[in-house]
Structures are given as structure tokens and as C-alpha cells.
N, C-alpha and C. Protein backbone atom coordinates (compact mmCIF):
# COMPACT_ATOMS: atom_id res chain seq x y z
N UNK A 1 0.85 -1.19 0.00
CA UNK A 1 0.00 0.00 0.00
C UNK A 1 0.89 1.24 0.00
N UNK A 2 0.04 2.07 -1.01
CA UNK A 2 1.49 3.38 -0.94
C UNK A 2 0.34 4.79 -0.17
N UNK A 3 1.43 5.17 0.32
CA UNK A 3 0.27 6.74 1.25
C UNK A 3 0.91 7.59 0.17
N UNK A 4 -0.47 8.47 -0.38
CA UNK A 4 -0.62 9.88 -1.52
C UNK A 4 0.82 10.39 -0.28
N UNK A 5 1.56 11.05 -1.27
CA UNK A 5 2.65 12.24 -0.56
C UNK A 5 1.75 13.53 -0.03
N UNK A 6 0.96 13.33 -0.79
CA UNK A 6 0.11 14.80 -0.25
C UNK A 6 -0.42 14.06 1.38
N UNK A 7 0.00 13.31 1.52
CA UNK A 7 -0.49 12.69 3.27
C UNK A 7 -2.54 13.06 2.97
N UNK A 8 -3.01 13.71 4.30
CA UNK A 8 -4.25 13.51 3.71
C UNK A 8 -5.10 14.71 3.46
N UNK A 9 -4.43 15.71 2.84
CA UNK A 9 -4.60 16.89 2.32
C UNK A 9 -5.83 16.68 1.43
N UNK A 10 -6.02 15.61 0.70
CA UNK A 10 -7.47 15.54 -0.36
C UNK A 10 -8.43 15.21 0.48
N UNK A 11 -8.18 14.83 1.84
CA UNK A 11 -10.02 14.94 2.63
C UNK A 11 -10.28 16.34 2.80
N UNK A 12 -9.27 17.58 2.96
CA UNK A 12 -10.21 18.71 3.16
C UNK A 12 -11.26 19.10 2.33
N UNK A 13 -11.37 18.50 1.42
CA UNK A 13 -12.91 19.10 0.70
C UNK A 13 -14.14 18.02 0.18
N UNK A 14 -13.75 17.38 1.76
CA UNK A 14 -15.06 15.78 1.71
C UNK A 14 -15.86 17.11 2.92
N UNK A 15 -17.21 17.08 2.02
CA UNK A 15 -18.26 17.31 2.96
C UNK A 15 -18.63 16.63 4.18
N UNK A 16 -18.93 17.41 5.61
CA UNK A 16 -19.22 16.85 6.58
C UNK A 16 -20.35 17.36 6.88
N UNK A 17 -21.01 17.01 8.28
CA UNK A 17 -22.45 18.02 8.88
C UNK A 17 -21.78 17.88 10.29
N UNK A 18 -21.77 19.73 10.40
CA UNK A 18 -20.91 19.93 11.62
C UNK A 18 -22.74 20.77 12.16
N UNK A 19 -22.60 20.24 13.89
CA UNK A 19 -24.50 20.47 14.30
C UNK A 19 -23.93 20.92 15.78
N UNK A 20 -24.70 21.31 16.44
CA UNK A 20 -24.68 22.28 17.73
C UNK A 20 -25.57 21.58 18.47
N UNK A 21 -25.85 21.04 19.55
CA UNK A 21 -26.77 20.76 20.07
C UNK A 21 -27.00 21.37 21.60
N UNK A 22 -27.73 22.03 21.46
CA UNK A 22 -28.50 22.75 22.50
C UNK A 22 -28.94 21.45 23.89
N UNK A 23 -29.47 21.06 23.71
CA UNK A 23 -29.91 20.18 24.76
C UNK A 23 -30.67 18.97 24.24
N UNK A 24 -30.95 18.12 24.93
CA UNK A 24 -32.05 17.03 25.30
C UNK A 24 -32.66 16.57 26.46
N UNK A 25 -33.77 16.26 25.93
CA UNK A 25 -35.16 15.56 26.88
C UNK A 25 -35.95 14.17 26.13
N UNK A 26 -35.85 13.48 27.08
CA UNK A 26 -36.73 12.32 26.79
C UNK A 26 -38.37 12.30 27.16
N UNK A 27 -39.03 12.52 26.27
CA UNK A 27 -40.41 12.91 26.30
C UNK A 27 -41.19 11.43 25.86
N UNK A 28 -42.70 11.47 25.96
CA UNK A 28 -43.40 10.34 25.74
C UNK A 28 -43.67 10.71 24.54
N UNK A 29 -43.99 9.95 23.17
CA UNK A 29 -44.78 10.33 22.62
C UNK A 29 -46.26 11.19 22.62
N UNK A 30 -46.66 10.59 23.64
CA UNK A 30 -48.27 11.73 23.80
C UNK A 30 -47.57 12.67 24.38
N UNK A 31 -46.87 13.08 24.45
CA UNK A 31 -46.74 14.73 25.27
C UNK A 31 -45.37 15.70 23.80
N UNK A 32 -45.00 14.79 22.90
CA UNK A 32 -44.77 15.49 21.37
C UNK A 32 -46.01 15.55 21.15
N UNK A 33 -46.73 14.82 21.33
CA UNK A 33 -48.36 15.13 20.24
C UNK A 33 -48.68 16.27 20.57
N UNK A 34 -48.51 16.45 21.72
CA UNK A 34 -49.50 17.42 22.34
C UNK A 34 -48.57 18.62 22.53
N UNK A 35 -47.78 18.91 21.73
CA UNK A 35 -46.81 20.08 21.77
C UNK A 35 -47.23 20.80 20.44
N UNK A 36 -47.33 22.27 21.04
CA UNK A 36 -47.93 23.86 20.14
C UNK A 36 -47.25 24.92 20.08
N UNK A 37 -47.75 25.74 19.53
CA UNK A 37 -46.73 27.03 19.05
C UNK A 37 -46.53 27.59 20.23
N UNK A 38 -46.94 27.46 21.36
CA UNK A 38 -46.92 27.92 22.74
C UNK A 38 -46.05 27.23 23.62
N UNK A 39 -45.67 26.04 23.24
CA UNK A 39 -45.21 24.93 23.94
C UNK A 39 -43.63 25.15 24.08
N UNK A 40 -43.61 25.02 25.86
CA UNK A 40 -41.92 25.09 25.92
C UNK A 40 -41.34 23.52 26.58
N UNK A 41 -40.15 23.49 26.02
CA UNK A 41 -39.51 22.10 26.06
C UNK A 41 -38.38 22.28 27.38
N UNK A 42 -38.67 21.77 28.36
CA UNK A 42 -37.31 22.30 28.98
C UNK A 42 -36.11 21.03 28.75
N UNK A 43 -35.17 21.66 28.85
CA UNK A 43 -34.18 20.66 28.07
C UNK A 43 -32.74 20.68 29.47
N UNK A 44 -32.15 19.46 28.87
CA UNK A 44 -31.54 19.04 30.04
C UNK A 44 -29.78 20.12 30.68
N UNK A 45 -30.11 20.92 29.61
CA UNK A 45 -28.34 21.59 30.04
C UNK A 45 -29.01 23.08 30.48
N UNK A 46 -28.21 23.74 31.62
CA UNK A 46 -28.36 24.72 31.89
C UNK A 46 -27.89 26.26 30.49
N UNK A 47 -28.12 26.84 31.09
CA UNK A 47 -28.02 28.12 30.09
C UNK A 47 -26.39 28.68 30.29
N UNK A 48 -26.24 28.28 30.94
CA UNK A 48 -24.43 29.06 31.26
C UNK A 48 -23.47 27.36 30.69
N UNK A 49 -23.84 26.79 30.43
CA UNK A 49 -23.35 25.48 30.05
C UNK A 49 -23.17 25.42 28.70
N UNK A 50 -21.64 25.27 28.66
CA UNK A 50 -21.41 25.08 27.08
C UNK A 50 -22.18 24.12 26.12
N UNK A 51 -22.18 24.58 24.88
CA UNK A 51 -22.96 23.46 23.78
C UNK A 51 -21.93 22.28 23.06
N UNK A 52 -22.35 21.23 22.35
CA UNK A 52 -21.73 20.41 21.98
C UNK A 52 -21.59 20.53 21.13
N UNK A 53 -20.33 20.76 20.14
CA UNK A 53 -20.52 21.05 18.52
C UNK A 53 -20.06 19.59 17.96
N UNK A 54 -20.89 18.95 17.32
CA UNK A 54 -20.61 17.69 16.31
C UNK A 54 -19.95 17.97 15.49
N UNK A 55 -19.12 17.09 14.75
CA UNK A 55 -19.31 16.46 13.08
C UNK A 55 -20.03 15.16 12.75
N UNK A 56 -20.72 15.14 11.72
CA UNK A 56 -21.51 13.52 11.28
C UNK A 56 -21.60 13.14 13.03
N UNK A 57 -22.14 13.73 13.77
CA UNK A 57 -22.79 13.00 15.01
C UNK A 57 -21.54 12.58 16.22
N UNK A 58 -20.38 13.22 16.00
CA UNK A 58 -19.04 12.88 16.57
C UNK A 58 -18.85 14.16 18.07
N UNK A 59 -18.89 14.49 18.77
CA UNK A 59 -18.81 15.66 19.71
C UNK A 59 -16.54 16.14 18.87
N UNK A 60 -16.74 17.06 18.18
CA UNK A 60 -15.40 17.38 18.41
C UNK A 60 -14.91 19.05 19.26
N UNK A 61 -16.22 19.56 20.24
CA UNK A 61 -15.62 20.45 20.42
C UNK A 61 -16.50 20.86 21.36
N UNK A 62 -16.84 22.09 21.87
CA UNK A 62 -17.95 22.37 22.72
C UNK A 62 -17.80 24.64 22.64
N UNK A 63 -19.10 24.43 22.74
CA UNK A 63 -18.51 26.17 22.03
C UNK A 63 -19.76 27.06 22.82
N UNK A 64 -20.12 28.25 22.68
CA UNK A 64 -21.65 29.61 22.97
C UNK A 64 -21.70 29.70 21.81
N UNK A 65 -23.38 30.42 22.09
CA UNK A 65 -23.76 31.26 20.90
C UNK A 65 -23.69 32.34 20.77
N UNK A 66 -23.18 32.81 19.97
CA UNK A 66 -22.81 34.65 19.41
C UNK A 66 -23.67 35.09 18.73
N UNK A 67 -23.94 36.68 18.72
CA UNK A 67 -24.77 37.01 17.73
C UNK A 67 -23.80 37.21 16.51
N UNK A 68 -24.19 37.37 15.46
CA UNK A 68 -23.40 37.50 14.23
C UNK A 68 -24.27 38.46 13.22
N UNK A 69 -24.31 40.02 13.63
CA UNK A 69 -25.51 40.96 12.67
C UNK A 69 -26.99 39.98 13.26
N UNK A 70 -27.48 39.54 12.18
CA UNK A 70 -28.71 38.86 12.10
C UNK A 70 -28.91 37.75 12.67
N UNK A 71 -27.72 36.83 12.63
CA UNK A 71 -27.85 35.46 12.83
C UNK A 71 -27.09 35.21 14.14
N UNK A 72 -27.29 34.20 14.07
CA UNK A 72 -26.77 33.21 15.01
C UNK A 72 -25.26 32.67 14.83
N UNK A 73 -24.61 32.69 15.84
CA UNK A 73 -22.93 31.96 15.46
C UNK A 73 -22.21 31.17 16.53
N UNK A 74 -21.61 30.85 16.42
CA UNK A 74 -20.70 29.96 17.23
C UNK A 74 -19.26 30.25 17.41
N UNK A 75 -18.93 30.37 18.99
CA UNK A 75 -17.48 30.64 19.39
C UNK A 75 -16.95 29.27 19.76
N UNK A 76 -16.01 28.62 19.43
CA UNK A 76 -15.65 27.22 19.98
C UNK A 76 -14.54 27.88 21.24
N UNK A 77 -15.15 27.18 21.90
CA UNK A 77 -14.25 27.59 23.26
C UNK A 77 -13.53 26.32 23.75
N UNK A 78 -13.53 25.20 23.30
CA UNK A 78 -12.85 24.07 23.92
C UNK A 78 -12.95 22.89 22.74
N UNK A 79 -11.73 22.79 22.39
CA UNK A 79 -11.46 21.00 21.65
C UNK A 79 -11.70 20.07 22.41
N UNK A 80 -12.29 19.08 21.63
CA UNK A 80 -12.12 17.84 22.20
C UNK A 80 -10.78 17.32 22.52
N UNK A 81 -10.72 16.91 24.05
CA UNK A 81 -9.27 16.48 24.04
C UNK A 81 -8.60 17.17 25.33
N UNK A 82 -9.18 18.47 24.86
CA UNK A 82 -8.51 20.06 25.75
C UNK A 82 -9.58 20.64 26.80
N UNK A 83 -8.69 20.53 27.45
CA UNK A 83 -9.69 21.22 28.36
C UNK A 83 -9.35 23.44 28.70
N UNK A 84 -10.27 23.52 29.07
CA UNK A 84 -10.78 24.81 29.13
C UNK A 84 -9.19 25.47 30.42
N UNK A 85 -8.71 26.60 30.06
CA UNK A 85 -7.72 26.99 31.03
C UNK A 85 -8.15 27.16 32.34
N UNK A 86 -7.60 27.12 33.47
CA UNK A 86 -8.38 26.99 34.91
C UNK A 86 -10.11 25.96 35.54
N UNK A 87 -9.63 25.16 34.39
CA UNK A 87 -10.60 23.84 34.52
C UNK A 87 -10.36 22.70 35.48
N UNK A 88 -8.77 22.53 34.92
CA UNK A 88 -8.33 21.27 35.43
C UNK A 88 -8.13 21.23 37.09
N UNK A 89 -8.39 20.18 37.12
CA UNK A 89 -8.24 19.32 38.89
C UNK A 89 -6.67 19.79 39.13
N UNK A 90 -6.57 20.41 40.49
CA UNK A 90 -5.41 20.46 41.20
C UNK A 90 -4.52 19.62 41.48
């Protein structure tokens, strides 16, 4: 088997789905049914609690939300792997 010299420089332009996930809750079905434009979900992570940023369903990072003008954005504040400065156990 021979490795491309370019090592693996030709995956940077394989599409991924990089996703944010806000929280989860395990609900019954009858109580999705019964969810309306009024309806609030409370979900399992606090509000000062970082989010999980995926790839294809993988956690590689954990980040807030920024405003960005109009939209919505993302600051990654921690790699997977790394931890946050003045995190770590003494």
C-alpha cells in the first residue's frame, strides 16, 4: 500500500455536517403530540453550560452562541481532548 505524498490533504474538501446541540429531553410520545406554538420544552443543560458542537454526530468540540448581525454563530471555546484553562483538577 502506498500513502498519496500529499499525506491527507485531499479529505479537506469531503463534505461533513458539523450540528450544535443545545440540549435534550426524553419525552413520551403523547406529550410530542400534544406540543404547540406555545409549547416550551425544557431541556436538560443549563443556560451558562457550554454546547456540543458535532461532526456527522461525533462531539469534536464544545462552544456559545454569538450574535453575528442577524444570525446566530458559534465561538468554539474548547477542543475535544482540551480542556478549558483553569478547569483542570489540582
Amino acid at each position: 500500500m502506498t500513502i498519496h505524498p500529499r499525506g491527507f490533504e485531499f479529505l479537506k474538501d469531503v463534505d461533513v455536517r458539523l450540528s450544535v446541540e443545545l440540549g435534550r429531553v426524553d419525552m413520551k410520545l403523547k406529550d410530542v403530540l400534544s406540543l404547540g406554538e406555545e409549547s416550551v420544552v425544557i431541556l436538560d443543560r443549563l443556560t451558562d453550560e457550554l454546547l456540543d458542537v458535532m461532526v456527522n454526530g461525533k462531539p469534536i468540540a464544545k462552544g456559545e452562541i454569538v450574535a453575528q448581525g442577524n444570525r446566530f454563530g458559534l465561538r468554539i471555546v474548547e477542543l475535544a481532548g482540551n480542556s478549558v484553562a483553569g478547569d483542570e483538577a489540582a
